[in-house]
C-alpha atoms as a PDB file:
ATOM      1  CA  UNK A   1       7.627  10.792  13.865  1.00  0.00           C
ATOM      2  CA  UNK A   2       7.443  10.370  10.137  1.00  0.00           C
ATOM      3  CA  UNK A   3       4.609  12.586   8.497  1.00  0.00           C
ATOM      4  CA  UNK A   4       3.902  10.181   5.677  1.00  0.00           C
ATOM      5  CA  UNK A   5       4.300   6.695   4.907  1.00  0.00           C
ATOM      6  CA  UNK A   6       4.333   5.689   0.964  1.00  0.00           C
ATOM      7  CA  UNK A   7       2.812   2.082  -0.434  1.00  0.00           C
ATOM      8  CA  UNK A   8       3.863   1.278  -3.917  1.00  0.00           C
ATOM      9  CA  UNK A   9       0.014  -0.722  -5.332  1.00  0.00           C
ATOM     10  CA  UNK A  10       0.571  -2.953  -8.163  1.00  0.00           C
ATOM     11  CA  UNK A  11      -1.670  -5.541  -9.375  1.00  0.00           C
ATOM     12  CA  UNK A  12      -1.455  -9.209  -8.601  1.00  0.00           C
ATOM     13  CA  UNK A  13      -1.234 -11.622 -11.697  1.00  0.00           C
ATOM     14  CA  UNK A  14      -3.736 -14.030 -10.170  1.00  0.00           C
ATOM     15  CA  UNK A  15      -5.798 -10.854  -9.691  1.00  0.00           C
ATOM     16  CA  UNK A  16      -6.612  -8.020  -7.254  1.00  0.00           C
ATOM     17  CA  UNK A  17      -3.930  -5.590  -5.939  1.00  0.00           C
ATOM     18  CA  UNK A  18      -0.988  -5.565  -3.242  1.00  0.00           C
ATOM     19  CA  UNK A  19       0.763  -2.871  -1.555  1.00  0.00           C
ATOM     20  CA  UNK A  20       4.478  -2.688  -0.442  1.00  0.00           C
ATOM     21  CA  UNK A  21       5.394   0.169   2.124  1.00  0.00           C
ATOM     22  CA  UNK A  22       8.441   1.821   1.514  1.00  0.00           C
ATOM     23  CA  UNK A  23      11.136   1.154   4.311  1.00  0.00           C
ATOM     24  CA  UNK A  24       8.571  -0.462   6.444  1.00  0.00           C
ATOM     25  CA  UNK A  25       7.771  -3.867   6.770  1.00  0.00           C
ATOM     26  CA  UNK A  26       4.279  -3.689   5.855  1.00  0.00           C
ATOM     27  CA  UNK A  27       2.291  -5.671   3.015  1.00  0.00           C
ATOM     28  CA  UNK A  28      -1.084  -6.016   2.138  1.00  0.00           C
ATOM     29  CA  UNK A  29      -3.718  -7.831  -0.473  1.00  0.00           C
ATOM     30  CA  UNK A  30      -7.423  -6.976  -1.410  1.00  0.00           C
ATOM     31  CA  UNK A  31      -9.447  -7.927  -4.463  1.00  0.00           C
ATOM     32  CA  UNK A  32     -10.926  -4.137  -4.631  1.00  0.00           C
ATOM     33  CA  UNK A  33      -9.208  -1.007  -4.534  1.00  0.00           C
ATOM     34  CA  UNK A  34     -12.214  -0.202  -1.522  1.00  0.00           C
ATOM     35  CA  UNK A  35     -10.455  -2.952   0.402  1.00  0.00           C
ATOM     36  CA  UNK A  36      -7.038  -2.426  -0.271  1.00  0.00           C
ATOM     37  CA  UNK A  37      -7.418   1.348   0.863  1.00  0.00           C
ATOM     38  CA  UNK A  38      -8.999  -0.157   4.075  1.00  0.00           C
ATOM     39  CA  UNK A  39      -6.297  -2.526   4.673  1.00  0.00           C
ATOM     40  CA  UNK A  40      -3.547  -0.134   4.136  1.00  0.00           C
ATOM     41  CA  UNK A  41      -4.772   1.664   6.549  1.00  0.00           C
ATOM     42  CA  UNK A  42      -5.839  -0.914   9.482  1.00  0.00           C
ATOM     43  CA  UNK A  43      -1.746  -2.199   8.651  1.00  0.00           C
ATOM     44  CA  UNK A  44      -0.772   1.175   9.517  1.00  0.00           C
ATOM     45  CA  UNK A  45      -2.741   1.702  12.646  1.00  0.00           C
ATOM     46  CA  UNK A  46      -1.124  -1.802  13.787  1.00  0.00           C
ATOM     47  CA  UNK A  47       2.370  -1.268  12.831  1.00  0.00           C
ATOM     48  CA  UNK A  48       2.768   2.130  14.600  1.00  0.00           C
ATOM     49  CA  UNK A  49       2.335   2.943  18.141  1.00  0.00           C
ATOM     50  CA  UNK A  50       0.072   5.875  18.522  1.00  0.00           C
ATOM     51  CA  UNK A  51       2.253   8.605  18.483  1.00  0.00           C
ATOM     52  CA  UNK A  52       4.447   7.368  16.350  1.00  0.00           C
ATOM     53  CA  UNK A  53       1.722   6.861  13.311  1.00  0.00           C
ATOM     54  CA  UNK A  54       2.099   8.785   9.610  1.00  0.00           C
ATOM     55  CA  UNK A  55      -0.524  11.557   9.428  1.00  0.00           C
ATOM     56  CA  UNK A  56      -0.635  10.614   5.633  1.00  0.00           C
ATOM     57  CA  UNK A  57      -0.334   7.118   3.473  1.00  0.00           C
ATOM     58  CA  UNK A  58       0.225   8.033   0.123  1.00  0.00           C
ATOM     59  CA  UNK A  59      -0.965   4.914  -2.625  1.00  0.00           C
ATOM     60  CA  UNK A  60       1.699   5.183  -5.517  1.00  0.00           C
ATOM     61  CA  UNK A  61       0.128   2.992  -8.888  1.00  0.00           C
ATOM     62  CA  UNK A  62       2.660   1.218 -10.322  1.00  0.00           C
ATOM     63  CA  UNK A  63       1.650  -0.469 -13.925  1.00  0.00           C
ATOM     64  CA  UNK A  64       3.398  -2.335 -16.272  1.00  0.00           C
ATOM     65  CA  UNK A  65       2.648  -1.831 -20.221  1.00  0.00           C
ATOM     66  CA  UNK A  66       3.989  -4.209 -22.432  1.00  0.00           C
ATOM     67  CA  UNK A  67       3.960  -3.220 -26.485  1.00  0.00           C
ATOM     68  CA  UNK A  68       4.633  -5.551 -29.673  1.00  0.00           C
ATOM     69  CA  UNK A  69       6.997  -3.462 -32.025  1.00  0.00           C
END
């Protein structure tokens, strides 16, 4: 059993956010970070059998920044 499961969160160009688990084959989309939090976590409970499911889902932001020299 693996004690935590990591999402990378970025957000979508046509707006909102998605989430990419890391070495899982989970993805999700929300338009509020409320949502996305709440569909991380119903993806989880799906993709794992009971015994088998992360005690912790850790949300790593990822954000671009682009600057003019």
């Amino acid at each position: 059993m693996q004690t935590e499961i990591l999402f990378t969160v970025e957000e979508a160009p046509e707006g909102g956010y998605v989430a990419r688990a890391l070495g899982q084959g989970i993805f999700v989309q929300a338009d509020t970070l409320p949502e996305l939090r709440e569909q991380v976590r119903d993806a989880v409970s799906c993709h794992f059998e009971s015994g088998d499911k992360p005690r912790l889902i850790r949300l790593h932001f990822v954000r671009d920044e682009v600057l003019a020299a």
